[in-house]
C-alpha atoms as a PDB file:
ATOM      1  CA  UNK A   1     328.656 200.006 268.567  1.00  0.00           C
ATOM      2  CA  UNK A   2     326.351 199.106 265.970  1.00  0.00           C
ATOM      3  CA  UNK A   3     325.616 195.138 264.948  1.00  0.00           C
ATOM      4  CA  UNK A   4     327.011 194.140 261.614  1.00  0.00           C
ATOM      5  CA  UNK A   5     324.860 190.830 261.135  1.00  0.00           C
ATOM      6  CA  UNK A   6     322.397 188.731 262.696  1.00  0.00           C
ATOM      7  CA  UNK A   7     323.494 186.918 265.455  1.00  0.00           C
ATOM      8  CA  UNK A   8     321.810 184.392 267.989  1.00  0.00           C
ATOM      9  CA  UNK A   9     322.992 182.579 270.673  1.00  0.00           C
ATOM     10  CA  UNK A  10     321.277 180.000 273.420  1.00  0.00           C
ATOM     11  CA  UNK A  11     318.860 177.286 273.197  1.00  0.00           C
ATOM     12  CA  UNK A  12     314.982 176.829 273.429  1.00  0.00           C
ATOM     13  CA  UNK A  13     316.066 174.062 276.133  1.00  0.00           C
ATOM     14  CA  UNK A  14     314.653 174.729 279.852  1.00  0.00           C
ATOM     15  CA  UNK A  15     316.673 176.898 282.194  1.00  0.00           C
ATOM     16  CA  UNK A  16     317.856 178.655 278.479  1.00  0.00           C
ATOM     17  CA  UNK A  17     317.121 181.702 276.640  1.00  0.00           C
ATOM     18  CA  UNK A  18     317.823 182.342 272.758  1.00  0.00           C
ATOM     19  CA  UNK A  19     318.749 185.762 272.071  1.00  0.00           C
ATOM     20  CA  UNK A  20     318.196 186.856 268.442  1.00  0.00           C
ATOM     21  CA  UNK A  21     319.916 190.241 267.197  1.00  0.00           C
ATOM     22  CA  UNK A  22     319.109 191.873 263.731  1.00  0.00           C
ATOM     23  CA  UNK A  23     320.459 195.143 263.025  1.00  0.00           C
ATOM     24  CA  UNK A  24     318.373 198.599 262.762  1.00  0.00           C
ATOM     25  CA  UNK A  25     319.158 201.524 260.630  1.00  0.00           C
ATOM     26  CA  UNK A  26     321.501 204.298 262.612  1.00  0.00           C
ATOM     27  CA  UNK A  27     319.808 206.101 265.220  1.00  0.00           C
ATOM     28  CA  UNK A  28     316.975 203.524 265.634  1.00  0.00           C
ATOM     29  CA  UNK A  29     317.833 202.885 268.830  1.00  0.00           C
ATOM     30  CA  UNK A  30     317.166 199.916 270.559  1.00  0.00           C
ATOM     31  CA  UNK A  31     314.091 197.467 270.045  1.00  0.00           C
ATOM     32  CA  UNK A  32     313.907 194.382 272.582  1.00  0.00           C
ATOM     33  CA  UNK A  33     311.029 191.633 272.455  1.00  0.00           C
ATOM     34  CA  UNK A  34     310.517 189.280 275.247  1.00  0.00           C
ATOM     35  CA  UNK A  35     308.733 186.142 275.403  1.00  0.00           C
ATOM     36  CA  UNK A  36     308.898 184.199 278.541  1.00  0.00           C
ATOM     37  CA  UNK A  37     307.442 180.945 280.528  1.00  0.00           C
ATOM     38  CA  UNK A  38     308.022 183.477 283.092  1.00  0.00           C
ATOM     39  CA  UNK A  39     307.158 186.550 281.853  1.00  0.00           C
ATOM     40  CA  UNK A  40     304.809 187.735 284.698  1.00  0.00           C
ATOM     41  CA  UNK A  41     307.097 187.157 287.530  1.00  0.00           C
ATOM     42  CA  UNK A  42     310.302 188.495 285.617  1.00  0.00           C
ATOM     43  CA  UNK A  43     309.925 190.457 282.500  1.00  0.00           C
ATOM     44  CA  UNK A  44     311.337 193.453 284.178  1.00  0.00           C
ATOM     45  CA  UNK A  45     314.242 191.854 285.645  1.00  0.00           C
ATOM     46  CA  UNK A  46     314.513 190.040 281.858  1.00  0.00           C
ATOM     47  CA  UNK A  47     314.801 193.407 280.387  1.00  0.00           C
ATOM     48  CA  UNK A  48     316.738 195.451 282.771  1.00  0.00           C
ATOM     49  CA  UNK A  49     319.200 192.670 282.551  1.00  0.00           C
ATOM     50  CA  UNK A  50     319.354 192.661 278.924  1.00  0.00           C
ATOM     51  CA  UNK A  51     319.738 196.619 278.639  1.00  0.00           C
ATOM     52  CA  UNK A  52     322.546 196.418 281.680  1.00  0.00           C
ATOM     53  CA  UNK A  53     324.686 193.860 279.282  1.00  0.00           C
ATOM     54  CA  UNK A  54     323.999 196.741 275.880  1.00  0.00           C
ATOM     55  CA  UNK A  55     324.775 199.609 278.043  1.00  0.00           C
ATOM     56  CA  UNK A  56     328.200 197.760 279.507  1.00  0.00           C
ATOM     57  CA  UNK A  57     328.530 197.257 275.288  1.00  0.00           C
ATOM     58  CA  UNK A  58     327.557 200.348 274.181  1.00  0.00           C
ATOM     59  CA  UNK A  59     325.632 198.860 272.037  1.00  0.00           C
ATOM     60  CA  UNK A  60     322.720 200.569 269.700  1.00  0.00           C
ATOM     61  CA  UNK A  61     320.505 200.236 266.644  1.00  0.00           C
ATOM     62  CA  UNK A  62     319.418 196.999 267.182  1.00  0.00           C
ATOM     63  CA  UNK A  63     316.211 194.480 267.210  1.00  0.00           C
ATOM     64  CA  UNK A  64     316.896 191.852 270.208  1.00  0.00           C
ATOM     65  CA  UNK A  65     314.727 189.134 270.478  1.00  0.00           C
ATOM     66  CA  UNK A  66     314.584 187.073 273.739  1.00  0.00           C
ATOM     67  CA  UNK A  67     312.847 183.882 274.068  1.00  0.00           C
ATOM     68  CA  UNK A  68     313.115 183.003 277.396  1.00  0.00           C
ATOM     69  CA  UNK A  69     312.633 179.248 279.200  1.00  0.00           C
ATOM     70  CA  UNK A  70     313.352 180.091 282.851  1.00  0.00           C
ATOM     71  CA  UNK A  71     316.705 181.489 282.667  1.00  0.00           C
ATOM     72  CA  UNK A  72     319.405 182.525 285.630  1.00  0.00           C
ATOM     73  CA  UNK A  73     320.594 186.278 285.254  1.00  0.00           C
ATOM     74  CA  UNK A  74     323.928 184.525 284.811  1.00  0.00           C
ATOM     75  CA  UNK A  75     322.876 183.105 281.492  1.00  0.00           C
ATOM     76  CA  UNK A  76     321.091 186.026 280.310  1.00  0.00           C
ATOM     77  CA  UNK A  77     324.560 187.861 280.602  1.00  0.00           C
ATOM     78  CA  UNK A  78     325.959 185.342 278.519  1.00  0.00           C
ATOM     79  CA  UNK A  79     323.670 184.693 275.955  1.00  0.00           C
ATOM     80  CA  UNK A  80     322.985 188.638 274.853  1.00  0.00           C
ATOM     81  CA  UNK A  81     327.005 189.271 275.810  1.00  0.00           C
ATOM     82  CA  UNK A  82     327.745 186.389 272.511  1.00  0.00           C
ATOM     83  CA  UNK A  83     324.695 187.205 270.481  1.00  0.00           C
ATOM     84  CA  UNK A  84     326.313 190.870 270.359  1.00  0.00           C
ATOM     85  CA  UNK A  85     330.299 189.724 270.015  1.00  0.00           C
ATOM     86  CA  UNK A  86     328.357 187.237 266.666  1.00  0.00           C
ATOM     87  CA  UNK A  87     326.466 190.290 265.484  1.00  0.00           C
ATOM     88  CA  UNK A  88     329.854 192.358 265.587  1.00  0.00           C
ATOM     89  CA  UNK A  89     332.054 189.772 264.250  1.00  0.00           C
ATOM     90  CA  UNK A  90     333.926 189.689 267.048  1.00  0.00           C
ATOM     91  CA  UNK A  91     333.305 185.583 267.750  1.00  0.00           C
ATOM     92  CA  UNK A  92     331.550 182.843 265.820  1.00  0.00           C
ATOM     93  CA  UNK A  93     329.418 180.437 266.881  1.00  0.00           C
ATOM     94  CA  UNK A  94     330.153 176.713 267.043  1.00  0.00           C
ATOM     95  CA  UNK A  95     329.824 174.501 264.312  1.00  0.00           C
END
């Protein structure tokens, strides 16, 4: 699957992450940006969790942008899991 729109979901709030998603042109592939309060104790566990949730997806083609404030694995799964359902159409966010 491809993303449709750009989608973000999470907070900048502590024990949070935001995940952006903008869509890339086919074949692109995949593009992922992390920035972390964390980052050199867990960037590879940030991205290998992020690319585990787009490979369960099948997603591809996109720009992901993580901004990261101490986030579980738990709520990485969650926040990139309804980033990509936004991007797709497949669920809105709240009002």
């Amino acid at each position: 699957m491809t993303p449709k729109f750009k989608a973000q979901a999470g907070t900048f709030e502590s024990s949070d992450i935001m995940i952006l998603i903008e869509p890339l042109e086919k074949d692109s592939g995949r593009k992922v940006d992390i920035s972390s309060t964390v980052i050199l104790q867990f960037e590879e566990d940030i991205k290998k969790t992020i690319n585990q949730v787009l490979d369960r997806l099948q997603v591809k083609d996109l720009h992901l942008i993580a901004k990261d404030k101490g986030a579980l694995t738990q709520t990485i799964e969650a926040r990139v899991e309804t980033a990509v359902k936004r991007s797709l159409g497949i669920q809105e966010g709240t009002m």
